[in-house]
Structures are given as structure tokens and as C-alpha cells.
N, C-alpha and C. Protein backbone atom coordinates (compact mmCIF):
# COMPACT_ATOMS: atom_id res chain seq x y z
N UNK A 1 -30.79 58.89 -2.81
CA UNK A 1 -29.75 59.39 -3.71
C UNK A 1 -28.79 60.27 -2.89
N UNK A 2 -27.46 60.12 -2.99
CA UNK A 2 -26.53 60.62 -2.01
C UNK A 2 -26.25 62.05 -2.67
N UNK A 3 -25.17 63.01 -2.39
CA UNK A 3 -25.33 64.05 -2.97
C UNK A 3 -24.29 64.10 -3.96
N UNK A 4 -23.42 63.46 -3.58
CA UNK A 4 -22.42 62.96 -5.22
C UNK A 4 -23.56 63.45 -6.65
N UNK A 5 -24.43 62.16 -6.63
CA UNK A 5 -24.96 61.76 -7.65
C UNK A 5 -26.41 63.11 -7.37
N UNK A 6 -26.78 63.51 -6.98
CA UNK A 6 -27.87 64.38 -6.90
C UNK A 6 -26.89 65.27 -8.21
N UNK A 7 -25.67 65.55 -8.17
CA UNK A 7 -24.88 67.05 -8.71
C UNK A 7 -24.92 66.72 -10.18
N UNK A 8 -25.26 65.35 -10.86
CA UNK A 8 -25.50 64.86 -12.12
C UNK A 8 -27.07 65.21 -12.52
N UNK A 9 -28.09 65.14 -11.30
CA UNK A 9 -29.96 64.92 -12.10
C UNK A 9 -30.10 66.50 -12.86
N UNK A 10 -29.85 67.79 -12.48
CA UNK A 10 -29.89 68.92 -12.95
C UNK A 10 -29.44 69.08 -14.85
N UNK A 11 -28.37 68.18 -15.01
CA UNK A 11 -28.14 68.43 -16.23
C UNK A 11 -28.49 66.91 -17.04
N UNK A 12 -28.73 65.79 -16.72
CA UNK A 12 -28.55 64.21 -16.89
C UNK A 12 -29.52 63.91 -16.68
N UNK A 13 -30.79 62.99 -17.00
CA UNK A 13 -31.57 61.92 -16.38
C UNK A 13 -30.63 60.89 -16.25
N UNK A 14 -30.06 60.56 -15.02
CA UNK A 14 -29.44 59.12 -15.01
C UNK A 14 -29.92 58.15 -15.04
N UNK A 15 -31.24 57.64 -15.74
CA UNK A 15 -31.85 56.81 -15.86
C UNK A 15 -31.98 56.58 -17.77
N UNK A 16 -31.04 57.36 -18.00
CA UNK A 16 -30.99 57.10 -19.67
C UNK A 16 -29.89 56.53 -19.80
N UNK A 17 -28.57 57.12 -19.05
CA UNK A 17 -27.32 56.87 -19.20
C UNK A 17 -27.24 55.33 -19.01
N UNK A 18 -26.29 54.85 -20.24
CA UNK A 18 -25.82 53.51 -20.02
C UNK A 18 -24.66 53.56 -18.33
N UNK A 19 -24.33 52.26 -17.74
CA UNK A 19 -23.44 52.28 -16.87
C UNK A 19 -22.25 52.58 -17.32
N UNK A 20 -21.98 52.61 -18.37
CA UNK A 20 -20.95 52.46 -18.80
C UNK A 20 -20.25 53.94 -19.10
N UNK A 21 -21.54 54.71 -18.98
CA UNK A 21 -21.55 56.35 -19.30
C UNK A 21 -21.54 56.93 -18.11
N UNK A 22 -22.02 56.43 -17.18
CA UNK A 22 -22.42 56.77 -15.78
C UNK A 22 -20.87 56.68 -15.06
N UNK A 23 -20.22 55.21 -14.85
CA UNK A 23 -18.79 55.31 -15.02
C UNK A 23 -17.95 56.37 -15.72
N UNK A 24 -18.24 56.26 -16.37
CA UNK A 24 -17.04 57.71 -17.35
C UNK A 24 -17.43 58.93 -16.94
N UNK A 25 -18.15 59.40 -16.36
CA UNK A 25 -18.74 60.59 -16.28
C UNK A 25 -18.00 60.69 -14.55
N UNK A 26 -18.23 59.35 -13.64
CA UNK A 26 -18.05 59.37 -12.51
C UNK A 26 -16.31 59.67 -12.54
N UNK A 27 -15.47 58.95 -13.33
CA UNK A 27 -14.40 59.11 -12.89
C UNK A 27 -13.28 60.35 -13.78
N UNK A 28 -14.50 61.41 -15.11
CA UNK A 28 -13.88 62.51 -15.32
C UNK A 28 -14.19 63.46 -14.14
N UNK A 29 -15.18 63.07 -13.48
CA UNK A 29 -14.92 64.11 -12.12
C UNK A 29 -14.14 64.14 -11.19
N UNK A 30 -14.19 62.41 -10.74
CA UNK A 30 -12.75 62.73 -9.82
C UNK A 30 -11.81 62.98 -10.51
N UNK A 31 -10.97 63.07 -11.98
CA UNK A 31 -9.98 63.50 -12.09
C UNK A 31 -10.06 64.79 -11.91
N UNK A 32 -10.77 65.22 -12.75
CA UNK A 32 -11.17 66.88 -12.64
C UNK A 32 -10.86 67.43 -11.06
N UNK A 33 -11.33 66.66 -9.76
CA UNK A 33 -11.36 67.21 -8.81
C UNK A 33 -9.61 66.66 -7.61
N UNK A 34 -9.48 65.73 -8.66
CA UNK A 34 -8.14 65.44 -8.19
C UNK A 34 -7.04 66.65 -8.68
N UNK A 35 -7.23 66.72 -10.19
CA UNK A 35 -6.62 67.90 -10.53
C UNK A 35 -6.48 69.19 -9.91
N UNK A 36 -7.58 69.47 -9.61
CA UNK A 36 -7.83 70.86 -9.15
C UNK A 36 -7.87 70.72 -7.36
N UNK A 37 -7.41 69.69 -6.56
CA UNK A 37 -7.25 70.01 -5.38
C UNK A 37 -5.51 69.77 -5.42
N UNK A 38 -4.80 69.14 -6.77
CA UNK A 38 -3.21 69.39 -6.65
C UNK A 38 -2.89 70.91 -7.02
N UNK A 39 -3.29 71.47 -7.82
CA UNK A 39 -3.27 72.77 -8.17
C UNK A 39 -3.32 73.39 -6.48
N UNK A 40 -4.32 73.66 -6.06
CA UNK A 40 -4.60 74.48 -4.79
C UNK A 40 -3.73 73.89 -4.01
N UNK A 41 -3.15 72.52 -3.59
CA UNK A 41 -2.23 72.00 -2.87
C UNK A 41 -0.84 73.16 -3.20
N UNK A 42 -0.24 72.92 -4.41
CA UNK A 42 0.95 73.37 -5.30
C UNK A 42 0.98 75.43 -4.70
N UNK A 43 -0.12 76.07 -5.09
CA UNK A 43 -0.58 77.31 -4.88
C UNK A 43 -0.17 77.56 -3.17
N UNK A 44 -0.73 76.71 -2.31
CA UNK A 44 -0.42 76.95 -0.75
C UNK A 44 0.88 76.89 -0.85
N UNK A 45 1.62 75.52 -1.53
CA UNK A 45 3.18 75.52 -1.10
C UNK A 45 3.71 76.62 -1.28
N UNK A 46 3.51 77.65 -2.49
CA UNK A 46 4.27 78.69 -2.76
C UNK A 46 4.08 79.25 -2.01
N UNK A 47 2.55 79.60 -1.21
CA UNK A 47 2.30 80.78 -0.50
C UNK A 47 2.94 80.31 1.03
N UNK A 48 3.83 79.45 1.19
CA UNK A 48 4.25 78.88 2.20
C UNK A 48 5.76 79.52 2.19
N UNK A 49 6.42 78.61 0.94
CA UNK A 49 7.58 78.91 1.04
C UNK A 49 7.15 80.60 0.89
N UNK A 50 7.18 80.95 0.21
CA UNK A 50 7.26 82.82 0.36
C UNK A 50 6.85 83.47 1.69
N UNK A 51 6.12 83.22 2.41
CA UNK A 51 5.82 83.28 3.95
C UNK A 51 6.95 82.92 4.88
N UNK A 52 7.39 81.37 4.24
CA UNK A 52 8.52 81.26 5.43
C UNK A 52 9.91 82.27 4.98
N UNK A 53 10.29 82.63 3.50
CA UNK A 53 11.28 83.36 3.33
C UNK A 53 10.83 84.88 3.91
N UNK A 54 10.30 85.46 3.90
CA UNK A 54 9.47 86.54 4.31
C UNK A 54 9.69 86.61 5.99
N UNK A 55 9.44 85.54 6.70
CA UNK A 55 9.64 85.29 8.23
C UNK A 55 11.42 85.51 8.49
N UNK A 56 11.88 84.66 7.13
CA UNK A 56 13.52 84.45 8.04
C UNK A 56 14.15 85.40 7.87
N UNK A 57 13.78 86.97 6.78
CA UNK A 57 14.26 88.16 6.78
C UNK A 57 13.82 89.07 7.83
N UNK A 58 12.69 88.89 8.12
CA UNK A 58 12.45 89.26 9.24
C UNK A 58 13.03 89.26 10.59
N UNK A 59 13.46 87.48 10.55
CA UNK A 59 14.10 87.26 11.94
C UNK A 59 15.24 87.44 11.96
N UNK A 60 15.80 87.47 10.79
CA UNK A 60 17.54 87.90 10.60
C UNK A 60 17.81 89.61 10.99
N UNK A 61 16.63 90.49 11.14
CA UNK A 61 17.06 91.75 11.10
C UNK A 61 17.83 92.67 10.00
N UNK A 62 18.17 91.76 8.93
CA UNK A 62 18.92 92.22 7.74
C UNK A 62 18.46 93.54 7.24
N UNK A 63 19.21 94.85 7.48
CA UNK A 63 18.58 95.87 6.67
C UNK A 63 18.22 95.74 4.94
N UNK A 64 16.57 96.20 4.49
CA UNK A 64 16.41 95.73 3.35
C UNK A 64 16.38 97.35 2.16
N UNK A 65 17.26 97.36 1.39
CA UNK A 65 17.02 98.40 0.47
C UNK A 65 16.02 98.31 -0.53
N UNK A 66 15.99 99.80 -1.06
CA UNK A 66 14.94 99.76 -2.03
C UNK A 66 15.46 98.85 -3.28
N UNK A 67 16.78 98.82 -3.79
CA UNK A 67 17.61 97.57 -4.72
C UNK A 67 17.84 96.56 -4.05
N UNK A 68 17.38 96.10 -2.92
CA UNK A 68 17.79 94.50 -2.48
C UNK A 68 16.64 93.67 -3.33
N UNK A 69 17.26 92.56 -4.17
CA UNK A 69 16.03 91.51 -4.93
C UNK A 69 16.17 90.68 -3.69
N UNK A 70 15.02 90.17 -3.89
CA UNK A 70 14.29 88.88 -2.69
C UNK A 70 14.27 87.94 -4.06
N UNK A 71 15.27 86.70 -3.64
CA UNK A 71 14.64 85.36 -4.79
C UNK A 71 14.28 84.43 -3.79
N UNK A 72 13.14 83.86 -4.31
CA UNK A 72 12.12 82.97 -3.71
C UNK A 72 12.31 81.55 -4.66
């Protein structure tokens, strides 16, 4: 048993489940995990772009006031 399917025996006997349940179960996880690795994808970009705007004030030397807004 590979470890995919080991992460189902804790809550499942997969030996009850129809295939047909076993399927559905298999592919609400990859969405679930597709979902949630675009999320964390989406999360870096921001923390990217705001890093690179953050760098190019930096490299510009631009004096920054306590009223200067930063839009990102």
C-alpha cells in the first residue's frame, strides 16, 4: 500500500468502499490539494511583487516620508 492510500485506512476501511467511492474520494483530494497549492502559489506572487516593489525603492534612493503611500 503506497502512502497516498495509507492517508485514507485511519478514517475508511477501503475494503468496504465501492470503486466508485474510492474514485470520488481520490479525486476530492486532488482538487482539494490542487486548490490549496494555487492559493500558496497566488500568496508567494504577492509576497514577490511587494519584495520586488520594496527592492526598486530601495534602489532608486527616493527619500521616503512619513505621508509617502506605497501602492502595490
Amino acid at each position: 500500500m503506497n502512502n497516498f492510500m495509507k492517508t485514507f485506512t485511519h478514517k475508511v476501511n477501503l475494503e468496504k468502499l465501492t470503486k466508485k467511492e474510492l474514485i470520488e474520494m481520490i479525486e476530492n483530494r486532488k482538487r482539494n490539494e490542487d486548490s490549496y497549492i494555487g492559493k500558496k502559489i497566488a500568496s508567494l506572487q504577492g509576497q514577490l511583487r511587494f519584495a520586488e516593489k520594496i527592492i526598486s525603492l530601495l534602489i532608486s534612493k527616493k527619500p521616503l516620508h512619513v505621508t509617502d503611500t506605497l501602492r502595490f
